[in-house]
PDB file of N, CA and C in Angstrom:
ATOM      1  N   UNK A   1     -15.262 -25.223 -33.173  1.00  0.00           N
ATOM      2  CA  UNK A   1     -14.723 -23.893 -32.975  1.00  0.00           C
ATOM      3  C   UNK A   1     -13.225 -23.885 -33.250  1.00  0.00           C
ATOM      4  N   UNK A   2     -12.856 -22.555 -33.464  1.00  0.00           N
ATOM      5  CA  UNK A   2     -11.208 -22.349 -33.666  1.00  0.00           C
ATOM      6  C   UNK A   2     -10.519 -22.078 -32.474  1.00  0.00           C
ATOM      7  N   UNK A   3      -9.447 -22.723 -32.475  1.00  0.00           N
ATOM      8  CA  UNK A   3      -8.205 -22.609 -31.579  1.00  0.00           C
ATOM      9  C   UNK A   3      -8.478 -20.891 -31.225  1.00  0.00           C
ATOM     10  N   UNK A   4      -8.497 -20.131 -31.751  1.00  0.00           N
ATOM     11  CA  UNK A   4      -8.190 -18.902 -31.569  1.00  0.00           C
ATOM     12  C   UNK A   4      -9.707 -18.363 -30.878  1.00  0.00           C
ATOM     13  N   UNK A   5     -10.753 -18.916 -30.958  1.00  0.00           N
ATOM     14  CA  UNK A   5     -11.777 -18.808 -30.631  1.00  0.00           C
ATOM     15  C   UNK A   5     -12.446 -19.272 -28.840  1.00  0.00           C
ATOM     16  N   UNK A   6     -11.510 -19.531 -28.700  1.00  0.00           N
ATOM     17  CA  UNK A   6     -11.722 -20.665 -26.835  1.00  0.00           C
ATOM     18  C   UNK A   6     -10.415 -19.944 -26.292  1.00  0.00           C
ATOM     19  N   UNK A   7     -10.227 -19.783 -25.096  1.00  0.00           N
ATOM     20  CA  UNK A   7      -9.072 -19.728 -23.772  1.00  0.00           C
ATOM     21  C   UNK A   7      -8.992 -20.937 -22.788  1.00  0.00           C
ATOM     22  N   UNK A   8      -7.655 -20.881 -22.480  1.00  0.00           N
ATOM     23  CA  UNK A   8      -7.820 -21.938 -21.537  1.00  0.00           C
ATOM     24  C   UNK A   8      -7.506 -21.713 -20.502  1.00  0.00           C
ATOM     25  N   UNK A   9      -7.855 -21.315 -19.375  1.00  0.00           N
ATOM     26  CA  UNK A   9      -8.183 -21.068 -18.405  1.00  0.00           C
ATOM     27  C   UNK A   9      -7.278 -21.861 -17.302  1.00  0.00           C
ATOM     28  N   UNK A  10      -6.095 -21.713 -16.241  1.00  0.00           N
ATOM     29  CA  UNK A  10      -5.215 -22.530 -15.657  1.00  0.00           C
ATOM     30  C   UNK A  10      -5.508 -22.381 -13.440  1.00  0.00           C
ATOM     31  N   UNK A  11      -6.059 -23.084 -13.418  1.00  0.00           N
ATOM     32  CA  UNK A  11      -6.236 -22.984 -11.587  1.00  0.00           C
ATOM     33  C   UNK A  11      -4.822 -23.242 -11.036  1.00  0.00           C
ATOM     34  N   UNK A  12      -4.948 -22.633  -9.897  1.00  0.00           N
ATOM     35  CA  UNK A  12      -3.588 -22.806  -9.060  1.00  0.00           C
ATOM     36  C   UNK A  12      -3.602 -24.316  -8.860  1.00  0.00           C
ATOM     37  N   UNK A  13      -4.273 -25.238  -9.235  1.00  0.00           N
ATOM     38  CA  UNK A  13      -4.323 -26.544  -8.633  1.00  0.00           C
ATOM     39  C   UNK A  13      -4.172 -27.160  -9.946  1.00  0.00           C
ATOM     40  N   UNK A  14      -3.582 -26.520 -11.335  1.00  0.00           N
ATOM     41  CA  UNK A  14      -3.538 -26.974 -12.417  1.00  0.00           C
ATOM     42  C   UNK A  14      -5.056 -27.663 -13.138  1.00  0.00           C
ATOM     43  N   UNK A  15      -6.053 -27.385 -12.944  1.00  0.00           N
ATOM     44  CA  UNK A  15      -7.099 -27.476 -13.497  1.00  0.00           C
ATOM     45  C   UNK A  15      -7.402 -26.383 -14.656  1.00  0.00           C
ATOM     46  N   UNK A  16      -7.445 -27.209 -16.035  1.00  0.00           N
ATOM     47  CA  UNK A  16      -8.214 -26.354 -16.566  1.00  0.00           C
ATOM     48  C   UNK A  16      -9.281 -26.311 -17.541  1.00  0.00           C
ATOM     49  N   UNK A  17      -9.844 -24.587 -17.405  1.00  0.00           N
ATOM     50  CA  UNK A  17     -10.953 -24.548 -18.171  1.00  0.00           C
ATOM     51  C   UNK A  17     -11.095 -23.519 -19.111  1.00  0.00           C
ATOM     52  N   UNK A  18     -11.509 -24.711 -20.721  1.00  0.00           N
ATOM     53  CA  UNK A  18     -11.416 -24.157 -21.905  1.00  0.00           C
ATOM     54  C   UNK A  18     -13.201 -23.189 -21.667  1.00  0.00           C
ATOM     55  N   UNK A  19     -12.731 -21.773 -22.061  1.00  0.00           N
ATOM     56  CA  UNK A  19     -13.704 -21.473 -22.584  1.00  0.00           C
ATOM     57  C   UNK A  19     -13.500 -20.216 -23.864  1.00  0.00           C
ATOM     58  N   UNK A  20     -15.156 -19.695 -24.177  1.00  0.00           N
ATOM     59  CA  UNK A  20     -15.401 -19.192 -25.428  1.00  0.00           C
ATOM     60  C   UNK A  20     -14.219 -17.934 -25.166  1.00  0.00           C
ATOM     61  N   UNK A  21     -13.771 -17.190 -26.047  1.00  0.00           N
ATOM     62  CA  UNK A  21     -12.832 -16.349 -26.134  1.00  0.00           C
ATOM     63  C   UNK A  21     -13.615 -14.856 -25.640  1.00  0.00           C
ATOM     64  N   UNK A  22     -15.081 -14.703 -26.170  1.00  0.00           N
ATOM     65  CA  UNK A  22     -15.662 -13.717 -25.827  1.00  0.00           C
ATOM     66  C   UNK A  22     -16.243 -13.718 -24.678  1.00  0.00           C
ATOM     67  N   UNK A  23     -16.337 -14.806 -23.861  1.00  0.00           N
ATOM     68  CA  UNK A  23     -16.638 -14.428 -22.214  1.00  0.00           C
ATOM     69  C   UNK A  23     -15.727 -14.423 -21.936  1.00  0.00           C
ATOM     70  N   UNK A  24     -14.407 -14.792 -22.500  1.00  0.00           N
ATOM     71  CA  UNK A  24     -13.077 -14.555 -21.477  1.00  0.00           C
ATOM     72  C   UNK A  24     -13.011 -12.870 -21.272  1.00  0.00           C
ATOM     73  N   UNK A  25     -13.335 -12.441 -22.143  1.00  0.00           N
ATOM     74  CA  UNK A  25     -13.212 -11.042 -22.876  1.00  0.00           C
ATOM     75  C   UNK A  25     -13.543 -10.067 -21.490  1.00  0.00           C
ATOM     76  N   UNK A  26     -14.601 -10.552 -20.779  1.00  0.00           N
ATOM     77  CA  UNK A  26     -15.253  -9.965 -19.752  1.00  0.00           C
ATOM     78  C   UNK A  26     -14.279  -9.638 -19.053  1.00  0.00           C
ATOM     79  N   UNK A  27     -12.898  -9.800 -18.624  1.00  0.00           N
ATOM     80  CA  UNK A  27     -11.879  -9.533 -18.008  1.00  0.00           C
ATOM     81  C   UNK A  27     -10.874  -8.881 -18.216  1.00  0.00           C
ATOM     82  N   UNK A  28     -11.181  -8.081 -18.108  1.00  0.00           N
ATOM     83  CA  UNK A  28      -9.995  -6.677 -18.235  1.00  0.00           C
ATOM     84  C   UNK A  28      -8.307  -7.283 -18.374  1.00  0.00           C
ATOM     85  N   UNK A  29      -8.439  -8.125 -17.487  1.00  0.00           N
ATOM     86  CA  UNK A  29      -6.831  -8.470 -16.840  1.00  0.00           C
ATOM     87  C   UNK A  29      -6.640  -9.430 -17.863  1.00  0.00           C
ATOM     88  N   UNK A  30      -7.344 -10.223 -17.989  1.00  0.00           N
ATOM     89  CA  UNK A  30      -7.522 -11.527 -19.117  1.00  0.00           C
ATOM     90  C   UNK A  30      -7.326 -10.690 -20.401  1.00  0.00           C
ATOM     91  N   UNK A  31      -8.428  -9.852 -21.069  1.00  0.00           N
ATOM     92  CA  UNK A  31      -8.298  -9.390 -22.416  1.00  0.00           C
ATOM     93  C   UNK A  31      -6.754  -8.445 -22.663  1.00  0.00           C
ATOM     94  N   UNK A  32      -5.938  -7.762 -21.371  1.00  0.00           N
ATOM     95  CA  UNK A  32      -4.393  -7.362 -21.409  1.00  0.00           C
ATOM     96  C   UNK A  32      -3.323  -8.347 -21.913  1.00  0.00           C
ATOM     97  N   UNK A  33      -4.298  -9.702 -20.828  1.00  0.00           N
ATOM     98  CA  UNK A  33      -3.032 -11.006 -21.166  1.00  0.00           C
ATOM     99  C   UNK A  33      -3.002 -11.415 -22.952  1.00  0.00           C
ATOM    100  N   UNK A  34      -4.181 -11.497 -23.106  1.00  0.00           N
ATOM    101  CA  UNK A  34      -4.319 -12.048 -24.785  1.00  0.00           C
ATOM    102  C   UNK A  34      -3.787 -11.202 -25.567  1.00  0.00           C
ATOM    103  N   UNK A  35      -3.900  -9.569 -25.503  1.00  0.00           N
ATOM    104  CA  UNK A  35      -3.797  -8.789 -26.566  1.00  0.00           C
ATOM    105  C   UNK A  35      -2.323  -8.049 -26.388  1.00  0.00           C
ATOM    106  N   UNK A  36      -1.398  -8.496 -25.410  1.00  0.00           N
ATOM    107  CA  UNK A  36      -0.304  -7.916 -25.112  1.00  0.00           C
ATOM    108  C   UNK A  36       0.795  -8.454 -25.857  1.00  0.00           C
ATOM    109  N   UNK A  37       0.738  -9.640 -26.351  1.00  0.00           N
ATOM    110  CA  UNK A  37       2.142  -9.994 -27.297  1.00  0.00           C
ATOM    111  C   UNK A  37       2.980 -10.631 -26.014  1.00  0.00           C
ATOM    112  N   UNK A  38       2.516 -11.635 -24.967  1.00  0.00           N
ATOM    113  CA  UNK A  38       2.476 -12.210 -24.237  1.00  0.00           C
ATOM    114  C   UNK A  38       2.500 -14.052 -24.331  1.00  0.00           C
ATOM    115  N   UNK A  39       3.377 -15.131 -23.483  1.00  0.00           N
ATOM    116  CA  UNK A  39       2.941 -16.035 -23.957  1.00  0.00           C
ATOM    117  C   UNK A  39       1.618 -16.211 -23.819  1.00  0.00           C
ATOM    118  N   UNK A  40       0.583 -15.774 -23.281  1.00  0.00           N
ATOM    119  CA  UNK A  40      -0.316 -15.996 -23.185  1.00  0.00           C
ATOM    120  C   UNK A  40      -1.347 -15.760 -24.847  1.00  0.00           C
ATOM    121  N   UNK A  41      -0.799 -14.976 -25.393  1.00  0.00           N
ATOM    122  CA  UNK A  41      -1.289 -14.408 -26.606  1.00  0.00           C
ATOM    123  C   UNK A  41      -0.978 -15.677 -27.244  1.00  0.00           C
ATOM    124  N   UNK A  42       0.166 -16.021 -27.410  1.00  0.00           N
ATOM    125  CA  UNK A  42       0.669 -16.910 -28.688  1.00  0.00           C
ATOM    126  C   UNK A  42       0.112 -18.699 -28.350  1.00  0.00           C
ATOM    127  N   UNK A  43       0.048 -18.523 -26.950  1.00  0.00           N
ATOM    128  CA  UNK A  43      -0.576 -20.499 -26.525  1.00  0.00           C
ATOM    129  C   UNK A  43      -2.316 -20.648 -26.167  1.00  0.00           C
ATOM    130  N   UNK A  44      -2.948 -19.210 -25.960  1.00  0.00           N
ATOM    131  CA  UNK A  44      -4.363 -18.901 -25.658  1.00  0.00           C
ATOM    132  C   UNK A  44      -4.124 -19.688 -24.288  1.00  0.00           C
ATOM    133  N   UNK A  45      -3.496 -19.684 -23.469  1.00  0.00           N
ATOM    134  CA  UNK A  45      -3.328 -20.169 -22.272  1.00  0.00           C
ATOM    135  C   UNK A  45      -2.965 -19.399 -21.087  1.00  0.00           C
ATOM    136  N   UNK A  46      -3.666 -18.925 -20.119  1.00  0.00           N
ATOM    137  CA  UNK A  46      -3.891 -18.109 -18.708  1.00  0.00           C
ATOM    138  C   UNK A  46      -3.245 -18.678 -17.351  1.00  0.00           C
ATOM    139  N   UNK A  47      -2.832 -18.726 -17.118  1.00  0.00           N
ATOM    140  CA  UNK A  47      -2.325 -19.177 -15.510  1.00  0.00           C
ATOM    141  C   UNK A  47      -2.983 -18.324 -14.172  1.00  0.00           C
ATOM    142  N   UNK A  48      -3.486 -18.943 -13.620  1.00  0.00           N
ATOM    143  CA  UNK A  48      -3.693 -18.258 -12.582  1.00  0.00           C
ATOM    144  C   UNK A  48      -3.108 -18.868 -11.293  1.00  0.00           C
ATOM    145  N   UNK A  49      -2.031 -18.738 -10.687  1.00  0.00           N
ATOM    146  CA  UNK A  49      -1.823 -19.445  -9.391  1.00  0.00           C
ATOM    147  C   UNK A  49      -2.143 -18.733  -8.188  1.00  0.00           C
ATOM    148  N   UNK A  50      -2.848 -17.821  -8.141  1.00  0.00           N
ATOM    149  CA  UNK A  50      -3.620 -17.503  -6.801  1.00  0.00           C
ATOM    150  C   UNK A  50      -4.994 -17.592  -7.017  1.00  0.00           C
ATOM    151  N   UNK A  51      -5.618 -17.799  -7.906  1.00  0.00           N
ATOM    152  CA  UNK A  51      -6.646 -18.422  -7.997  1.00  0.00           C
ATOM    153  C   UNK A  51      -7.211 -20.083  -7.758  1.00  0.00           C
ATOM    154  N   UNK A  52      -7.586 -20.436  -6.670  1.00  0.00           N
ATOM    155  CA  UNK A  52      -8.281 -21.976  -7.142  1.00  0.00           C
ATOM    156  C   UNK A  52      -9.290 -22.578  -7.776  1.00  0.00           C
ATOM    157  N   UNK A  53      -9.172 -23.719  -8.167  1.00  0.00           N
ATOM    158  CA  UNK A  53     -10.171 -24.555  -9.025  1.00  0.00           C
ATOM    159  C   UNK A  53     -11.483 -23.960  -8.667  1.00  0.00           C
ATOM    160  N   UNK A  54     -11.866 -24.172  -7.357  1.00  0.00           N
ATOM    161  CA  UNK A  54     -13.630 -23.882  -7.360  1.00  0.00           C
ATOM    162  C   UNK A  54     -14.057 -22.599  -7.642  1.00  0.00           C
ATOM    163  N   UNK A  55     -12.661 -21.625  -7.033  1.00  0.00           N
ATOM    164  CA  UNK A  55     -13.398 -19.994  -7.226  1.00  0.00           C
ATOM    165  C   UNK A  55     -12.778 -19.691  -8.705  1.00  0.00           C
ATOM    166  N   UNK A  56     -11.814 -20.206  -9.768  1.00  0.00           N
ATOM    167  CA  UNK A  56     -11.795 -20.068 -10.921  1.00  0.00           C
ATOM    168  C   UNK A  56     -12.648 -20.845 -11.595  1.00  0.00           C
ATOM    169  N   UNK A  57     -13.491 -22.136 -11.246  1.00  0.00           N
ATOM    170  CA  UNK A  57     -14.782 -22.560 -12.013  1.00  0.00           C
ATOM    171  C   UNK A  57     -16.088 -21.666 -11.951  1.00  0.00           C
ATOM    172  N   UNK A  58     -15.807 -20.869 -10.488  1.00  0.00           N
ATOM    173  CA  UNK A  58     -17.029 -20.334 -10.777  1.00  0.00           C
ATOM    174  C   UNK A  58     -16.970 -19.201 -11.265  1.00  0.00           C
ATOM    175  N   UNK A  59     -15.980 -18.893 -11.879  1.00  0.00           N
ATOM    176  CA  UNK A  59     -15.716 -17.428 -12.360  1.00  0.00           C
ATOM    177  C   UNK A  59     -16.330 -17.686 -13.707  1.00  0.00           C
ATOM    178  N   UNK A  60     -15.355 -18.908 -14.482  1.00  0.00           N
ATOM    179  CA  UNK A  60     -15.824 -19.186 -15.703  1.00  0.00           C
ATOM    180  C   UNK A  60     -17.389 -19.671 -16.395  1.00  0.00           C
ATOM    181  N   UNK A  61     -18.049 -19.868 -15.244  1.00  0.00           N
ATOM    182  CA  UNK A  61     -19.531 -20.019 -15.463  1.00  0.00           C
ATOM    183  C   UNK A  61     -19.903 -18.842 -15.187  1.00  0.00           C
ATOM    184  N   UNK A  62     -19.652 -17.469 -14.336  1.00  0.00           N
ATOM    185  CA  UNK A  62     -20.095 -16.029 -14.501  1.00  0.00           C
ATOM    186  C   UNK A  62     -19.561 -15.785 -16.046  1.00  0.00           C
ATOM    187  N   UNK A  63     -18.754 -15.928 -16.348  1.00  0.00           N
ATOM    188  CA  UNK A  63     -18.238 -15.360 -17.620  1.00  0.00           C
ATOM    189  C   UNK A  63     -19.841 -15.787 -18.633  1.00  0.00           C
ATOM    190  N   UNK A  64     -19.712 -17.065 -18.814  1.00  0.00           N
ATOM    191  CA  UNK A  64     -20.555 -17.730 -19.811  1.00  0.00           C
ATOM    192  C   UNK A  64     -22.043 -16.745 -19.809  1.00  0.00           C
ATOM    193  N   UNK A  65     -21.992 -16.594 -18.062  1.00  0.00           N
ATOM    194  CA  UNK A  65     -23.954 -16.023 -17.918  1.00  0.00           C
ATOM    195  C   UNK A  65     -23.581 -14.863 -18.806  1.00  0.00           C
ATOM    196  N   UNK A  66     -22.818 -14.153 -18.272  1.00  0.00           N
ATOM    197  CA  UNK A  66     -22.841 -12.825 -18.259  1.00  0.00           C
ATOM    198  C   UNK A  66     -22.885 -12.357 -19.651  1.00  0.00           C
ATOM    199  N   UNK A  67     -22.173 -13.341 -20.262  1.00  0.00           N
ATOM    200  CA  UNK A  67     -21.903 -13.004 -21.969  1.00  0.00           C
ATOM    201  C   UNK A  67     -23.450 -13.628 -22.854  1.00  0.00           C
ATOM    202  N   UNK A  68     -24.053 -14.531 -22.424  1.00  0.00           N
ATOM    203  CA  UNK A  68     -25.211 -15.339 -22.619  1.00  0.00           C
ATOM    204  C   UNK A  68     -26.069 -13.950 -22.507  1.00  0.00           C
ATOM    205  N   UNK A  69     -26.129 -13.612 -21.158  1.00  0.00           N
ATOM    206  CA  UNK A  69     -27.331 -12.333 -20.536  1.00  0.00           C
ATOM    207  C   UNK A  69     -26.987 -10.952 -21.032  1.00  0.00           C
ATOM    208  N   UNK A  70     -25.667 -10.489 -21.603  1.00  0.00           N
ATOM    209  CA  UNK A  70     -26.183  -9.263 -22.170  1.00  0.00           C
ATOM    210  C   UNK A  70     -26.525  -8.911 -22.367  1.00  0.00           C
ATOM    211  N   UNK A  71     -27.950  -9.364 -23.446  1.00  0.00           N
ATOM    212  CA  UNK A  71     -28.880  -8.780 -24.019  1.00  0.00           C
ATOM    213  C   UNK A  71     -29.634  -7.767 -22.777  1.00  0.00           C
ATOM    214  N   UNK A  72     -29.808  -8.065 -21.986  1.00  0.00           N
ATOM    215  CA  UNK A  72     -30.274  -7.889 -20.648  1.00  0.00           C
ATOM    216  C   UNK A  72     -31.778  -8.164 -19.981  1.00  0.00           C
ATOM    217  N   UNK A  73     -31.375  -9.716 -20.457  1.00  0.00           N
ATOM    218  CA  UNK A  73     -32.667 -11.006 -20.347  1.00  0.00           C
ATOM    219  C   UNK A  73     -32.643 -11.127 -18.674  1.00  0.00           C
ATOM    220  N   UNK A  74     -33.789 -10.223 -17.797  1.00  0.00           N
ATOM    221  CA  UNK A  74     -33.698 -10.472 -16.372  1.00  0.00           C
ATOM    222  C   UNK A  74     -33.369 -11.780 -15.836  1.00  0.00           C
ATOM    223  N   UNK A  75     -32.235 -12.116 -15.523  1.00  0.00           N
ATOM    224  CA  UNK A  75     -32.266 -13.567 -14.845  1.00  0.00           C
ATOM    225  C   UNK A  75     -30.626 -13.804 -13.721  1.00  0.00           C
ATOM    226  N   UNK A  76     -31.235 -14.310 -12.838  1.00  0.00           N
ATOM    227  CA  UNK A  76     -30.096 -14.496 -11.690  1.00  0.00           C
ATOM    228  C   UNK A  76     -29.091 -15.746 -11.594  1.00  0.00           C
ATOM    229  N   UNK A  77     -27.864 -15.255 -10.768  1.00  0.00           N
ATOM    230  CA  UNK A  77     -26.363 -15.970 -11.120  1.00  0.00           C
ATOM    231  C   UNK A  77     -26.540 -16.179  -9.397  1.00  0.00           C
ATOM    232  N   UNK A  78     -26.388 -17.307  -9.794  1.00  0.00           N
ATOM    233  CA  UNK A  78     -26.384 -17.805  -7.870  1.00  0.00           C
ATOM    234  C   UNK A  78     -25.007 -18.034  -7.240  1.00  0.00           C
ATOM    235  N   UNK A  79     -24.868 -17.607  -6.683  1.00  0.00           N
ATOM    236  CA  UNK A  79     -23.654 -17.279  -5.451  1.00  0.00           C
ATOM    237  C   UNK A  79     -23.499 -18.145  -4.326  1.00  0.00           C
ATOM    238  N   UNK A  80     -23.093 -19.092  -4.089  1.00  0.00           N
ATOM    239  CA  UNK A  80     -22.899 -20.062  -2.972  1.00  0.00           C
ATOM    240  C   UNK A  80     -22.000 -18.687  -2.024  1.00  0.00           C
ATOM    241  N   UNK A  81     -22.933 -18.308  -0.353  1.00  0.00           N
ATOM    242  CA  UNK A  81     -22.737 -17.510   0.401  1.00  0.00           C
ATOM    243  C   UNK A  81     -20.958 -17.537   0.974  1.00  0.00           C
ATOM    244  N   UNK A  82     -21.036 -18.951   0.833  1.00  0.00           N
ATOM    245  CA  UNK A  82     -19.321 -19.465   1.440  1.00  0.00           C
ATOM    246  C   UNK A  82     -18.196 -18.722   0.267  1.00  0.00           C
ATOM    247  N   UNK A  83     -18.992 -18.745  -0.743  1.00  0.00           N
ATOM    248  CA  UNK A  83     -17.910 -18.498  -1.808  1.00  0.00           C
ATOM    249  C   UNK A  83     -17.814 -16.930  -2.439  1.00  0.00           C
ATOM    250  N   UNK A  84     -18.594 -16.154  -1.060  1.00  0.00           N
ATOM    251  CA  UNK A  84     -18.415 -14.863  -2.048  1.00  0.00           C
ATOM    252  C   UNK A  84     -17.008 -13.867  -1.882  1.00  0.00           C
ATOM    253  N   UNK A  85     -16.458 -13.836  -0.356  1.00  0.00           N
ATOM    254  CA  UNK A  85     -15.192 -13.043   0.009  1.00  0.00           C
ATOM    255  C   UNK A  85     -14.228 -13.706  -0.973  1.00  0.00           C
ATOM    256  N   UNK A  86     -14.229 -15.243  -1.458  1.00  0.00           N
ATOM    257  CA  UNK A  86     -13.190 -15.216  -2.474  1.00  0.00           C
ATOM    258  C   UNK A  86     -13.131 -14.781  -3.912  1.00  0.00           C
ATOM    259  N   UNK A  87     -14.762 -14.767  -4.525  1.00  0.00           N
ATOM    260  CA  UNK A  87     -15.033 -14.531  -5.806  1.00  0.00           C
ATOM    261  C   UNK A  87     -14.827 -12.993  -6.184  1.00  0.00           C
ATOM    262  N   UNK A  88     -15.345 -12.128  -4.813  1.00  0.00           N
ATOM    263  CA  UNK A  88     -14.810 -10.889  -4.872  1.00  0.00           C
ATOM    264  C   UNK A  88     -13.236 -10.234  -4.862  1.00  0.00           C
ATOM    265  N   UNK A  89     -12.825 -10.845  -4.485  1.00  0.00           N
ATOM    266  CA  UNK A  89     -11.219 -11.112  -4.603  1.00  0.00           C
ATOM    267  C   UNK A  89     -10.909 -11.236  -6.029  1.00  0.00           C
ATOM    268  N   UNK A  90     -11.190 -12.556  -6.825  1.00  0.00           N
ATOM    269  CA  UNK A  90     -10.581 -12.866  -7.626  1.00  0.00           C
ATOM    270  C   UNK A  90     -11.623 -11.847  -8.851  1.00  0.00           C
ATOM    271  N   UNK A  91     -12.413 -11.372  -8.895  1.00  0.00           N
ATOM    272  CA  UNK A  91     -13.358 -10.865  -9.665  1.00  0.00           C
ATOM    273  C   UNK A  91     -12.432  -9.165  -9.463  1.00  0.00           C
ATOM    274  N   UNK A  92     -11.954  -8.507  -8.422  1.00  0.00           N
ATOM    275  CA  UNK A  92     -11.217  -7.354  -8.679  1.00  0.00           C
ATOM    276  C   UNK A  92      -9.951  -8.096  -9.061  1.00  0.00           C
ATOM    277  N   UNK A  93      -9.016  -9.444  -8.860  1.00  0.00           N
ATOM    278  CA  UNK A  93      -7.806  -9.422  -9.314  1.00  0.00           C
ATOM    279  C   UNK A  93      -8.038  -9.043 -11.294  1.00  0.00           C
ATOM    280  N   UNK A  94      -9.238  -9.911 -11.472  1.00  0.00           N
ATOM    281  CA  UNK A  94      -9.265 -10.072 -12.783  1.00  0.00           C
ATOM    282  C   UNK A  94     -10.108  -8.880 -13.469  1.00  0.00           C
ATOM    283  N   UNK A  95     -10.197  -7.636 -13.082  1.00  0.00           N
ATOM    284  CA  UNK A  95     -11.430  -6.501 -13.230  1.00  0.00           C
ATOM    285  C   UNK A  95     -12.160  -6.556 -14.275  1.00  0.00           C
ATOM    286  N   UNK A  96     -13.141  -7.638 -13.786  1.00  0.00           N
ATOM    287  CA  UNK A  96     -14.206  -8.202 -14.162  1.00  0.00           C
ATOM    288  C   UNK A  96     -15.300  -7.325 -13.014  1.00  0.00           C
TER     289      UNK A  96
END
Protein backbone atom coordinates (compact mmCIF):
# COMPACT_ATOMS: atom_id res chain seq x y z
CA UNK A 1 0.00 0.00 0.00
CA UNK A 2 0.84 3.79 -0.37
CA UNK A 3 2.07 6.07 2.22
CA UNK A 4 -0.88 8.17 1.43
CA UNK A 5 -3.13 5.23 1.68
CA UNK A 6 -2.68 4.13 5.73
CA UNK A 7 -2.86 6.77 8.95
CA UNK A 8 -1.04 6.50 11.79
CA UNK A 9 -2.80 6.61 14.54
CA UNK A 10 -0.81 8.16 18.02
CA UNK A 11 -2.12 6.96 21.85
CA UNK A 12 -1.55 9.18 24.71
CA UNK A 13 0.93 6.46 25.79
CA UNK A 14 2.74 6.96 22.39
CA UNK A 15 1.53 3.77 20.83
CA UNK A 16 0.89 3.56 17.44
CA UNK A 17 -1.57 2.35 15.03
CA UNK A 18 -1.09 2.29 11.27
CA UNK A 19 -4.27 1.93 9.64
CA UNK A 20 -6.21 1.88 6.12
CA UNK A 21 -6.91 5.63 5.28
CA UNK A 22 -10.61 4.76 4.51
CA UNK A 23 -11.56 3.46 7.96
CA UNK A 24 -9.76 6.31 9.33
CA UNK A 25 -12.25 8.21 7.20
CA UNK A 26 -15.07 7.05 9.61
CA UNK A 27 -14.09 10.03 11.79
CA UNK A 28 -15.30 13.20 11.29
CA UNK A 29 -12.57 14.77 13.58
CA UNK A 30 -9.86 12.54 11.93
CA UNK A 31 -11.07 13.19 8.16
CA UNK A 32 -10.88 17.53 9.39
CA UNK A 33 -7.31 16.60 10.64
CA UNK A 34 -6.16 15.04 7.16
CA UNK A 35 -7.99 17.36 4.84
CA UNK A 36 -7.22 20.70 6.67
CA UNK A 37 -3.65 21.60 5.45
CA UNK A 38 -2.55 20.55 8.93
CA UNK A 39 0.67 18.78 10.10
CA UNK A 40 -1.32 16.09 10.26
CA UNK A 41 -2.15 16.27 6.46
CA UNK A 42 1.47 16.53 5.34
CA UNK A 43 3.07 13.43 7.97
CA UNK A 44 -0.48 11.17 7.79
CA UNK A 45 0.15 11.23 11.50
CA UNK A 46 -2.78 11.83 14.38
CA UNK A 47 -1.98 12.43 17.96
CA UNK A 48 -4.26 11.74 20.33
CA UNK A 49 -3.19 12.54 23.98
CA UNK A 50 -6.42 12.08 25.73
CA UNK A 51 -6.98 9.09 24.24
CA UNK A 52 -5.25 5.72 25.54
CA UNK A 53 -3.68 2.75 23.95
CA UNK A 54 -6.53 0.23 24.79
CA UNK A 55 -9.54 2.61 24.13
CA UNK A 56 -7.60 3.99 20.88
CA UNK A 57 -6.91 0.15 19.84
CA UNK A 58 -10.23 -0.49 20.15
CA UNK A 59 -11.41 2.27 18.23
CA UNK A 60 -9.14 1.28 15.38
CA UNK A 61 -10.52 -2.26 15.13
CA UNK A 62 -14.27 -0.50 15.10
CA UNK A 63 -12.95 1.49 12.29
CA UNK A 64 -11.69 -1.70 10.28
CA UNK A 65 -15.39 -3.60 11.13
CA UNK A 66 -17.26 -0.87 10.32
CA UNK A 67 -15.58 -0.10 6.96
CA UNK A 68 -15.31 -4.13 6.25
CA UNK A 69 -19.42 -4.24 7.23
CA UNK A 70 -20.80 -1.52 5.20
CA UNK A 71 -22.12 -3.43 2.85
CA UNK A 72 -24.51 -4.17 5.64
CA UNK A 73 -23.38 -7.91 6.18
CA UNK A 74 -25.46 -8.57 9.70
CA UNK A 75 -22.65 -9.17 12.08
CA UNK A 76 -21.62 -7.98 15.70
CA UNK A 77 -18.61 -5.74 17.22
CA UNK A 78 -18.06 -6.88 20.74
CA UNK A 79 -17.69 -4.39 23.43
CA UNK A 80 -15.75 -5.40 26.54
CA UNK A 81 -18.64 -3.92 29.26
CA UNK A 82 -15.54 -2.22 31.29
CA UNK A 83 -14.65 -0.42 28.21
CA UNK A 84 -17.76 1.21 27.11
CA UNK A 85 -18.06 4.84 29.26
CA UNK A 86 -14.57 5.34 27.70
CA UNK A 87 -15.17 4.29 24.03
CA UNK A 88 -18.22 6.50 24.18
CA UNK A 89 -16.20 9.33 25.12
CA UNK A 90 -13.62 8.95 22.71
CA UNK A 91 -16.13 7.84 19.83
CA UNK A 92 -18.07 11.56 20.40
CA UNK A 93 -14.41 13.23 20.84
CA UNK A 94 -13.71 11.75 17.39
CA UNK A 95 -17.60 11.98 15.81
CA UNK A 96 -17.47 8.76 14.79
Amino acid sequence: MKKEDMVMLISAEGFEFVIDNKAAMLSQTIRSMLKGGYYEMEHRKVNFPEINTIILEKTCQYFHWSHQYASGKETEFHIEPELTLDLMMAANYLNT
